[in-house]
N, C-alpha and C. Protein backbone atom coordinates (compact mmCIF):
# COMPACT_ATOMS: atom_id res chain seq x y z
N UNK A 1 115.02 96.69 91.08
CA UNK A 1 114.01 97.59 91.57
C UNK A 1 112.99 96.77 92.36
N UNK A 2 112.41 97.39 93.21
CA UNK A 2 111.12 96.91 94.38
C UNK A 2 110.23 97.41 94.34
N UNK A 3 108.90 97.28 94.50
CA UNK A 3 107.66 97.25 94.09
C UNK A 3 107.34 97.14 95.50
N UNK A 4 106.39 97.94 96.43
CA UNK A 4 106.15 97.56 97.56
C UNK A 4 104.30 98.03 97.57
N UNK A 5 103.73 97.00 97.71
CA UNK A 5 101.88 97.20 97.79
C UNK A 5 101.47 97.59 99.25
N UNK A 6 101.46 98.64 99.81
CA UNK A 6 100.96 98.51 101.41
C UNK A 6 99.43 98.04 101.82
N UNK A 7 99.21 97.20 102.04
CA UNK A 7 97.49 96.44 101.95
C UNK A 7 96.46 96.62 101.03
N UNK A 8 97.05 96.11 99.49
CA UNK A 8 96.07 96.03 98.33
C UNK A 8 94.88 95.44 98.77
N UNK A 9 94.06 96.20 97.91
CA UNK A 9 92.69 95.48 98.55
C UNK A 9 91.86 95.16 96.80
N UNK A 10 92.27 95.24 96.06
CA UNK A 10 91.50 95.00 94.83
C UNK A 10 92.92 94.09 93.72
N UNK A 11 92.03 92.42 93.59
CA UNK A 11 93.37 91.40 93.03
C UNK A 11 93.20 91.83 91.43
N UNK A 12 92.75 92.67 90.90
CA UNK A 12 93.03 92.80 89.33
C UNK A 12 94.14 93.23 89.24
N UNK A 13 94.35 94.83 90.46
CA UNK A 13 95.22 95.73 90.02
C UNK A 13 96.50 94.81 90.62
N UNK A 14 96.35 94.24 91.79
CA UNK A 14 97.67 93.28 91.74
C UNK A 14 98.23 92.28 91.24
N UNK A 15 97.34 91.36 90.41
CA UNK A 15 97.68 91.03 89.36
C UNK A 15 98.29 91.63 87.87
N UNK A 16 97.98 92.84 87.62
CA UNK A 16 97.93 93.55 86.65
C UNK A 16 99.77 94.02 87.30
N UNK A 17 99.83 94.50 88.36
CA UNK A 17 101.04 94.99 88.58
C UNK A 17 102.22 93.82 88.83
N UNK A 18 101.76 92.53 89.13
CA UNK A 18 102.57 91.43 89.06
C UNK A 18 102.95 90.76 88.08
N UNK A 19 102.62 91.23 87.14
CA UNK A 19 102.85 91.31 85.59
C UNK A 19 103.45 92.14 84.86
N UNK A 20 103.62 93.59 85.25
CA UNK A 20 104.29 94.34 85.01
C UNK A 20 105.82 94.49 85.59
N UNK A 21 105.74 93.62 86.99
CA UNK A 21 106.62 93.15 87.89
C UNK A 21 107.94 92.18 87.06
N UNK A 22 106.93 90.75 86.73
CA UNK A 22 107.71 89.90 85.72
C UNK A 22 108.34 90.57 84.42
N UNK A 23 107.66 91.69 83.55
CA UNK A 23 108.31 91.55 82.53
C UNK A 23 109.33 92.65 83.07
N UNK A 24 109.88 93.11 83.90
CA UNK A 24 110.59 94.52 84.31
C UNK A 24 112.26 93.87 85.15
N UNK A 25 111.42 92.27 85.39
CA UNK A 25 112.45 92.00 86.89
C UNK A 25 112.24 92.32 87.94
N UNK A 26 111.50 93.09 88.65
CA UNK A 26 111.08 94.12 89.62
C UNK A 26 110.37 92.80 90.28
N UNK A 27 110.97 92.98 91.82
CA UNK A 27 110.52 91.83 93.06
C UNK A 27 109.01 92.69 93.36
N UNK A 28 108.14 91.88 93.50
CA UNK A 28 107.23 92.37 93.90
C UNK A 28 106.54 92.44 95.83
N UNK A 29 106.43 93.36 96.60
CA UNK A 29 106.23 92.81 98.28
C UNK A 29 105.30 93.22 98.16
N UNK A 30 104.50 92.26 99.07
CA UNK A 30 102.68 92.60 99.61
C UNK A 30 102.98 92.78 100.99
N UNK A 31 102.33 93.51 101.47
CA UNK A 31 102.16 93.87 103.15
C UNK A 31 101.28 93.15 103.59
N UNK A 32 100.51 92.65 104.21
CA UNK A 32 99.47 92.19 104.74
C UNK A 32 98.76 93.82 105.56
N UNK A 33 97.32 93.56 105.82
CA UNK A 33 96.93 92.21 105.00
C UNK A 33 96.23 92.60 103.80
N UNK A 34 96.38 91.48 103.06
CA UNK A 34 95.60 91.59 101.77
C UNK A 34 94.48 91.70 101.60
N UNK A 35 93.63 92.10 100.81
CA UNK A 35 92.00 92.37 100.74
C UNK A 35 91.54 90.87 99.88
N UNK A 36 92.43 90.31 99.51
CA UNK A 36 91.77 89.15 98.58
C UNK A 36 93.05 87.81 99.15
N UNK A 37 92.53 86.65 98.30
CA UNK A 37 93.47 85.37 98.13
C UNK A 37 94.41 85.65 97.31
N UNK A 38 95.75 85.30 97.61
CA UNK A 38 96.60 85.44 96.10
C UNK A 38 96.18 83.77 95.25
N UNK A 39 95.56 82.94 95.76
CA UNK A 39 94.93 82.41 94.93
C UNK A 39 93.81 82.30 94.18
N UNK A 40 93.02 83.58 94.15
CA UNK A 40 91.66 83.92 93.26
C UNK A 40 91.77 83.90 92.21
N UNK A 41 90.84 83.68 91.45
CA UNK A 41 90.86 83.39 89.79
C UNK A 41 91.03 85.36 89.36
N UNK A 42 90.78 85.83 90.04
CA UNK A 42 90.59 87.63 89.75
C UNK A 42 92.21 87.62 89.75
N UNK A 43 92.96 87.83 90.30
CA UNK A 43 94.22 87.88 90.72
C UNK A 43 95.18 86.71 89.76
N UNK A 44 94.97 85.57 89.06
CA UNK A 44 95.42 85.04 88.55
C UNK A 44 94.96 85.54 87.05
N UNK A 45 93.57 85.96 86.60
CA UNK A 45 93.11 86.34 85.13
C UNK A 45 94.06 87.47 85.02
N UNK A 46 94.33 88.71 86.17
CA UNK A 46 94.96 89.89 85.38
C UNK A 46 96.31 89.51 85.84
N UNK A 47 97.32 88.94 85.65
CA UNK A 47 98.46 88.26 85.74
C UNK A 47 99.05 87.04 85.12
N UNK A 48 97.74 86.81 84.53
CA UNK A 48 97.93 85.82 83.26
C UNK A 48 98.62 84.91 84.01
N UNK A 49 99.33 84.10 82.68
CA UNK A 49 100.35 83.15 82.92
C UNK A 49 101.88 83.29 83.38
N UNK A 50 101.83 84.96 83.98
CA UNK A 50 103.13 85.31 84.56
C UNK A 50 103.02 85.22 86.03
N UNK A 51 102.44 84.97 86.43
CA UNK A 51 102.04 84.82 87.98
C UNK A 51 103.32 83.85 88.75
N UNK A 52 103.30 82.40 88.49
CA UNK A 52 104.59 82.06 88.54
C UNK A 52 105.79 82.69 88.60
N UNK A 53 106.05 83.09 87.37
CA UNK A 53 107.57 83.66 87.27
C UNK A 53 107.80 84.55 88.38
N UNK A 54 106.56 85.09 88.82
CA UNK A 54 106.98 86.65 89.69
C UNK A 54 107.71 86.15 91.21
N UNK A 55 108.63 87.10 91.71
CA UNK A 55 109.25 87.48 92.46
C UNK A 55 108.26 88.01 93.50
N UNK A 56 107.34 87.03 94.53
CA UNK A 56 106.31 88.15 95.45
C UNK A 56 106.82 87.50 96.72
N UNK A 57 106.70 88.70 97.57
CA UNK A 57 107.73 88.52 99.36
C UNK A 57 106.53 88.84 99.82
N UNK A 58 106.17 88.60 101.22
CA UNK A 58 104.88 88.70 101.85
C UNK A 58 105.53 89.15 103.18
N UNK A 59 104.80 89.95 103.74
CA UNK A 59 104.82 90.42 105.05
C UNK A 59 103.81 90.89 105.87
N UNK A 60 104.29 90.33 107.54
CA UNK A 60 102.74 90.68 108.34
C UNK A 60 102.31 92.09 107.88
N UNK A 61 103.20 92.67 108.33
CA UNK A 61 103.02 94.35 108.55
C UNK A 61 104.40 94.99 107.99
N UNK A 62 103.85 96.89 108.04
CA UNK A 62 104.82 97.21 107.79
C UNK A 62 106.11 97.16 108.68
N UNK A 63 106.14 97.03 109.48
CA UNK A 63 107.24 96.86 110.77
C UNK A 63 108.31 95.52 110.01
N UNK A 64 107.54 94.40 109.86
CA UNK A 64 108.38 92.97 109.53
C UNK A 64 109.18 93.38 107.79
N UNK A 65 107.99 94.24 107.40
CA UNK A 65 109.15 94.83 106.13
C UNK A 65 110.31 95.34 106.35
N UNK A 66 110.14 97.06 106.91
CA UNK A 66 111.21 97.92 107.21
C UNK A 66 112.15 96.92 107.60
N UNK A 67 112.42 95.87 108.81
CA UNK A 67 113.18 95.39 109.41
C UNK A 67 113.79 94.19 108.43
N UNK A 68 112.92 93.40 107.68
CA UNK A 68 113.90 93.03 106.69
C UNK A 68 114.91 93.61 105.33
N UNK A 69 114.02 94.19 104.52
CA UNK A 69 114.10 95.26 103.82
C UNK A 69 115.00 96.24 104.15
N UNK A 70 114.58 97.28 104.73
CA UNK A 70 115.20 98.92 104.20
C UNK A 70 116.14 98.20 105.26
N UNK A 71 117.34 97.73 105.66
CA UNK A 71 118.43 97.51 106.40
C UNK A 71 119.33 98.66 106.09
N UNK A 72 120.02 99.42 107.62
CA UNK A 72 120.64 100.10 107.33
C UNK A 72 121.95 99.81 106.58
N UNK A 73 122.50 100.98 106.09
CA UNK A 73 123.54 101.20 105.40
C UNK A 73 123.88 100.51 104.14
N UNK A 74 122.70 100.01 103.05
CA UNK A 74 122.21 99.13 102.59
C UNK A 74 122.40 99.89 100.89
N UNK A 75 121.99 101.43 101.37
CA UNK A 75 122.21 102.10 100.56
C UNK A 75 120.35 102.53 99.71
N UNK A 76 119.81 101.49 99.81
CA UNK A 76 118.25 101.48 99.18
C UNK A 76 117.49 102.27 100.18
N UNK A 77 116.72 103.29 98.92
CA UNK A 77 115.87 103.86 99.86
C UNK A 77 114.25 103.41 99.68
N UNK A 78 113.30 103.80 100.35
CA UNK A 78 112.21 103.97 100.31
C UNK A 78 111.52 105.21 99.75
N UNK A 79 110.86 104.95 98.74
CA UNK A 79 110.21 105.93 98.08
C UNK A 79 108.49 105.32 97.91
N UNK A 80 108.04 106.73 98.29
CA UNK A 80 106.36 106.39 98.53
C UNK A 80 105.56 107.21 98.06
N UNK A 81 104.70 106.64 97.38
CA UNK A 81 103.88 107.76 96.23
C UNK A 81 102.77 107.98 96.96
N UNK A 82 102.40 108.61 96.70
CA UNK A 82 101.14 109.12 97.94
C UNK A 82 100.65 110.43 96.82
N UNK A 83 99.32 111.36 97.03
CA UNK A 83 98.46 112.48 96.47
C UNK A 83 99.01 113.23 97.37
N UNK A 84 99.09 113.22 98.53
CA UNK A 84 99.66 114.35 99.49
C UNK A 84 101.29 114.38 99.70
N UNK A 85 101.88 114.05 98.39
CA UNK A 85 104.10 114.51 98.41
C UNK A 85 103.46 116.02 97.84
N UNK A 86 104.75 116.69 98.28
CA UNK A 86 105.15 117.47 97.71
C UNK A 86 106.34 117.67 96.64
N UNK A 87 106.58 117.04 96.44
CA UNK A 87 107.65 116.35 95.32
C UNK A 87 106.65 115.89 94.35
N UNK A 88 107.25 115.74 92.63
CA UNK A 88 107.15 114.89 91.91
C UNK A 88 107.78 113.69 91.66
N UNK A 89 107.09 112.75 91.28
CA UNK A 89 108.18 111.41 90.94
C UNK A 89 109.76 111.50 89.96
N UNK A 90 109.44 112.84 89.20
CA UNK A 90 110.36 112.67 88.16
C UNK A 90 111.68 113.48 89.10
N UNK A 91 111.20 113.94 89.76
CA UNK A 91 112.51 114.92 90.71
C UNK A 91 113.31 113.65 91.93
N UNK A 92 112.69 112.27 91.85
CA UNK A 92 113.49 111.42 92.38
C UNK A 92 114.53 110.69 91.72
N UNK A 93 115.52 110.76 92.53
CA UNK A 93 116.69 109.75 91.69
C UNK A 93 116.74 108.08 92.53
N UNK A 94 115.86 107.37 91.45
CA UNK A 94 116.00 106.08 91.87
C UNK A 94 117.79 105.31 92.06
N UNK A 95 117.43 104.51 93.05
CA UNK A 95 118.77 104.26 93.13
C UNK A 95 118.25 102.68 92.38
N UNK A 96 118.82 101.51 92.11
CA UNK A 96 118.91 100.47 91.19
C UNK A 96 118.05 99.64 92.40
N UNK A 97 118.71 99.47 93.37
CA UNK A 97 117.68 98.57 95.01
C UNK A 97 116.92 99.23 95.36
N UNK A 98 116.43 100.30 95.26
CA UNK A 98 115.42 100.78 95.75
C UNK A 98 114.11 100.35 96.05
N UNK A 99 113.14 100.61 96.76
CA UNK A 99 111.68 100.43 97.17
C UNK A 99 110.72 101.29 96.71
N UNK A 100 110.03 101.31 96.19
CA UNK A 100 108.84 101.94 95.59
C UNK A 100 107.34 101.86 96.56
N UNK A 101 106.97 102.09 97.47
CA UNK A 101 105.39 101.92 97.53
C UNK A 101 104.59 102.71 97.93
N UNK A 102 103.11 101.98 97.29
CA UNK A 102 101.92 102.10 96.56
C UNK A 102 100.94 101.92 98.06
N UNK A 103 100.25 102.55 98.93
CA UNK A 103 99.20 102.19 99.31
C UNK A 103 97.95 101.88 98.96
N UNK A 104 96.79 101.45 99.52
CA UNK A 104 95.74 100.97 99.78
C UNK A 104 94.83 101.57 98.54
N UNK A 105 94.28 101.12 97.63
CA UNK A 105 93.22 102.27 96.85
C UNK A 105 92.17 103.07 97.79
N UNK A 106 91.79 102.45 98.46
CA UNK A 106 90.88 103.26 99.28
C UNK A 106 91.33 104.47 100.20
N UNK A 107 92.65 104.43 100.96
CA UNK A 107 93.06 105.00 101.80
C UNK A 107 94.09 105.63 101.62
N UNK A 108 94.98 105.38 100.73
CA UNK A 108 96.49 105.48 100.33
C UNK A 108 97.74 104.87 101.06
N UNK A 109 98.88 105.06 101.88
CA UNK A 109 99.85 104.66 102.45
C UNK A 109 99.25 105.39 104.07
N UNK A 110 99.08 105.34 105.04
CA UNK A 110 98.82 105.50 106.51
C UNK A 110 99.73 106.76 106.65
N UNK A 111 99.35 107.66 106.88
CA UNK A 111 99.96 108.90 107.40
C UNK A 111 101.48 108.55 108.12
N UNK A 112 101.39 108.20 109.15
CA UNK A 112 102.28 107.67 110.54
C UNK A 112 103.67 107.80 109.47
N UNK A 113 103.05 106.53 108.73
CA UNK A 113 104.76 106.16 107.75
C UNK A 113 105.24 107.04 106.97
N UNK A 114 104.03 107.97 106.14
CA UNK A 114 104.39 109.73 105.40
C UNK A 114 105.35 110.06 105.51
N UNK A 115 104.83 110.44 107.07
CA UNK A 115 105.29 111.30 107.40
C UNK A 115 106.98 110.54 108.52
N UNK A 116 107.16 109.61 108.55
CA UNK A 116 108.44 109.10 108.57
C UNK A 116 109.37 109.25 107.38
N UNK A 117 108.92 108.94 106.52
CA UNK A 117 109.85 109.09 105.36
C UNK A 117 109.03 110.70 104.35
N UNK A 118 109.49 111.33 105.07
CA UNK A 118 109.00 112.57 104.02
C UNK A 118 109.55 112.95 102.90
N UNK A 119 111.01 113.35 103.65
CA UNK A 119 111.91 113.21 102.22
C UNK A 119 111.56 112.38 101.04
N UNK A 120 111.19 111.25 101.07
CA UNK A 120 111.16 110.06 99.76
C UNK A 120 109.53 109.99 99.22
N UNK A 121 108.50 111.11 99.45
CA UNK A 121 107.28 111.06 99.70
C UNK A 121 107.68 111.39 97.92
N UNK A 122 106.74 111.22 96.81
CA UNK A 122 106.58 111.69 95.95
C UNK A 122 105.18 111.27 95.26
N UNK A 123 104.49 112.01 94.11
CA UNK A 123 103.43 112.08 93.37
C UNK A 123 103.32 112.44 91.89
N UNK A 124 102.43 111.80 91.44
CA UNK A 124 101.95 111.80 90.04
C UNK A 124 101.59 112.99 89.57
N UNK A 125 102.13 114.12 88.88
CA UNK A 125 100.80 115.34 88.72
C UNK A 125 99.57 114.87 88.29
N UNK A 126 98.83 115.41 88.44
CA UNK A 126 97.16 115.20 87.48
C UNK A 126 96.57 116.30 88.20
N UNK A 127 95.34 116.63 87.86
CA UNK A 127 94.51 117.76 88.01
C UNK A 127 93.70 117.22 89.22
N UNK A 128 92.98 118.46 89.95
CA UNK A 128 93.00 118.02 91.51
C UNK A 128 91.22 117.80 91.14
N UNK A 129 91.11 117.44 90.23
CA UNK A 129 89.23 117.05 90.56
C UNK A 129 89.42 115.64 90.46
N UNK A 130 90.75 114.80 90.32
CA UNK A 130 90.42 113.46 90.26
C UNK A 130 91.45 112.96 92.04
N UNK A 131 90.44 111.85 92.79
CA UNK A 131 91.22 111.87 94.09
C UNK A 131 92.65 110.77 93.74
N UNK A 132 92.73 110.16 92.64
CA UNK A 132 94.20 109.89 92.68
C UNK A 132 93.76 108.60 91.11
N UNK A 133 94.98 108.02 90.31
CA UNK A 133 94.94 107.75 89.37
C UNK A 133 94.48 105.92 90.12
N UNK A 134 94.82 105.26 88.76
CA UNK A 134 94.43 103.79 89.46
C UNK A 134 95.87 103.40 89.47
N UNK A 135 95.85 102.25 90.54
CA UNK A 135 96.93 102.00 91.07
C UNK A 135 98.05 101.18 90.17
N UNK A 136 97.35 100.45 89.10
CA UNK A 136 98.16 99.40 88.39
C UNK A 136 99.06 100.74 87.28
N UNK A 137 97.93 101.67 87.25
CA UNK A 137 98.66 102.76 85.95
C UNK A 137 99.81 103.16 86.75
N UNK A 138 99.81 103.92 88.27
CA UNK A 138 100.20 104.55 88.93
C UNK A 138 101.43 103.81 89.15
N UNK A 139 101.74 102.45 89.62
CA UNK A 139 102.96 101.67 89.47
C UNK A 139 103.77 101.61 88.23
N UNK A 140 103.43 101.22 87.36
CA UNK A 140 103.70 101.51 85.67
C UNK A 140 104.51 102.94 85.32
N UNK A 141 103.93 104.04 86.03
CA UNK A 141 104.08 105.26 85.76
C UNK A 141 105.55 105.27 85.76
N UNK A 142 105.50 105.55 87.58
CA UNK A 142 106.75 105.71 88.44
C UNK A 142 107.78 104.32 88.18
N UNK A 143 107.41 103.03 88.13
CA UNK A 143 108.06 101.84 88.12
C UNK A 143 109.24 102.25 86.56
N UNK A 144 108.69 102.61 85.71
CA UNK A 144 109.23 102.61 84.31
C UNK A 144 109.93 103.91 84.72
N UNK A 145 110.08 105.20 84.83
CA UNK A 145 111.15 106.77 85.01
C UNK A 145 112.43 105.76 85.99
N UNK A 146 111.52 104.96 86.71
CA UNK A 146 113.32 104.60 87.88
C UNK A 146 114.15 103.96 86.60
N UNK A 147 113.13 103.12 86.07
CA UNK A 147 113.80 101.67 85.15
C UNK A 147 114.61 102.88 83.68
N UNK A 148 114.06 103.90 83.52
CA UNK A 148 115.14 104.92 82.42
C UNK A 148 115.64 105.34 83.24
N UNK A 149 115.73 105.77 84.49
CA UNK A 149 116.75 106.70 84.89
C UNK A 149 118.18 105.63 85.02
N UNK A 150 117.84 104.26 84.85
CA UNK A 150 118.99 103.04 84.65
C UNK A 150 119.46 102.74 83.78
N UNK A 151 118.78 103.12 82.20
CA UNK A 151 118.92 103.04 80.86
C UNK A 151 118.32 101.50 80.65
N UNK A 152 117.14 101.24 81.42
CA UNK A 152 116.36 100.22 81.12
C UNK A 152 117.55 99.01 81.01
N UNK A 153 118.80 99.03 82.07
CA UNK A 153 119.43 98.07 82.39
C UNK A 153 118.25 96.52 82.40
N UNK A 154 119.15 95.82 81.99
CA UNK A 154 118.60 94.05 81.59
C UNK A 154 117.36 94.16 80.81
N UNK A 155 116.44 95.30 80.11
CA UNK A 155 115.32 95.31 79.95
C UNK A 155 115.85 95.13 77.84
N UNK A 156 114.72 94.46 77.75
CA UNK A 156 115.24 94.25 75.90
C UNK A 156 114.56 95.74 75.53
N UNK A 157 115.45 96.73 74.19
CA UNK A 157 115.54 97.79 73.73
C UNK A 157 115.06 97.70 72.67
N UNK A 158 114.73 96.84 71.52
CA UNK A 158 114.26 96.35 70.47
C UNK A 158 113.47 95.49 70.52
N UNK A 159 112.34 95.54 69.71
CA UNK A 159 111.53 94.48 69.10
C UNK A 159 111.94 94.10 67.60
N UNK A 160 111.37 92.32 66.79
CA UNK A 160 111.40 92.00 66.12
C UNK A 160 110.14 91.96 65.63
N UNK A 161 109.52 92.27 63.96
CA UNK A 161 108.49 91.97 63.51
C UNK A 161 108.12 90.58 63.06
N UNK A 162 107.00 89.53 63.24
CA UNK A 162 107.15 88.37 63.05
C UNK A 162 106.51 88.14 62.01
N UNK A 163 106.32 89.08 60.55
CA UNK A 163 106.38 88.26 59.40
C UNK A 163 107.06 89.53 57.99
N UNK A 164 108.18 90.44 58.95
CA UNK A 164 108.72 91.05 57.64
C UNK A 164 110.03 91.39 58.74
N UNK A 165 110.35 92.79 58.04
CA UNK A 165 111.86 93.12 58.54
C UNK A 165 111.23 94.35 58.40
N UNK A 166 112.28 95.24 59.35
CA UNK A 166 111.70 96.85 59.15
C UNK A 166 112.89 97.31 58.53
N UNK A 167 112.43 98.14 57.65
CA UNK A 167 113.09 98.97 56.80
C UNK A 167 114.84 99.72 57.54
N UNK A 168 115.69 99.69 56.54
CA UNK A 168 116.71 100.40 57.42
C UNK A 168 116.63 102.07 57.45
């Protein structure tokens, strides 16, 4: 699965989601441009000590993505969460390569591209007095329904307790 940020501008929530990135497997792509350093102490505190491990691809723009990325006949699609889909997330069928992205907190994903990929446009329900959820929840949300609609392929299904056994 792919994780795609279209010009984050706040390093908690991308830290926070590059962490959610590592423990999932999920490659993480930043668009440019970024609102912060990926070397800030903000961006390294909410990403802890997984920052390393992560899988992050960088790109000027969206153009240098599409053209590496979504390659035709590739089979992966692009799916883009946005407040203005008309779709829900749960009515998408992730494919396993797929692309996921998240625009801007301030702005969301740029119309232009929307409305290029409409079909794959989808959204969070929530009630319309809030203008959209936060972005690290909002990845989490949608990131985890693709990862069951796979049966949480490579993902561990069990935990161990570390000072008893659980009951059978």
């Amino acid at each position: 699965m792919n994780i795609v940020l279209h010009q984050p501008e706040i390093p908690a929530n991308t830290g926070n989601i590059g962490r959610t990135c590592v423990a999932t497997g999920t490659v993480l792509h930043l668009i440019e441009p970024l609102g912060f350093r990926l070397t800030g102490k903000e961006l390294r505190r909410a990403g802890m000590d997984y920052w390393p491990q992560l899988d992050v691809r960088r790109y000027m723009n969206f153009k240098e993505f599409a053209e590496k990325c979504l390659v035709p006949d590739s089979g992966a699609r692009l799916w883009l969460a946005t407040t203005k889909a008309r779709k829900v997330y749960t009515q998408a069928r992730f494919g396993a390569d797929d692309y996921i992205m998240f625009g801007r907190e301030s702005a969301g994903i740029p119309e232009d591209i929307l409305m290029a990929y409409a079909d794959t446009c989808i959204r969070i329900p929530m009630l319309d007095k809030i203008r959209s959820l936060n972005l690290a929840n909002s990845v989490s949300i949608v990131l985890y329904e693709a990862l069951r609609q796979h049966d949480f392929a490579t993902l561990q299904l069990e935990g161990a307790l570390h000072h008893g056994e659980w009951a059978e």
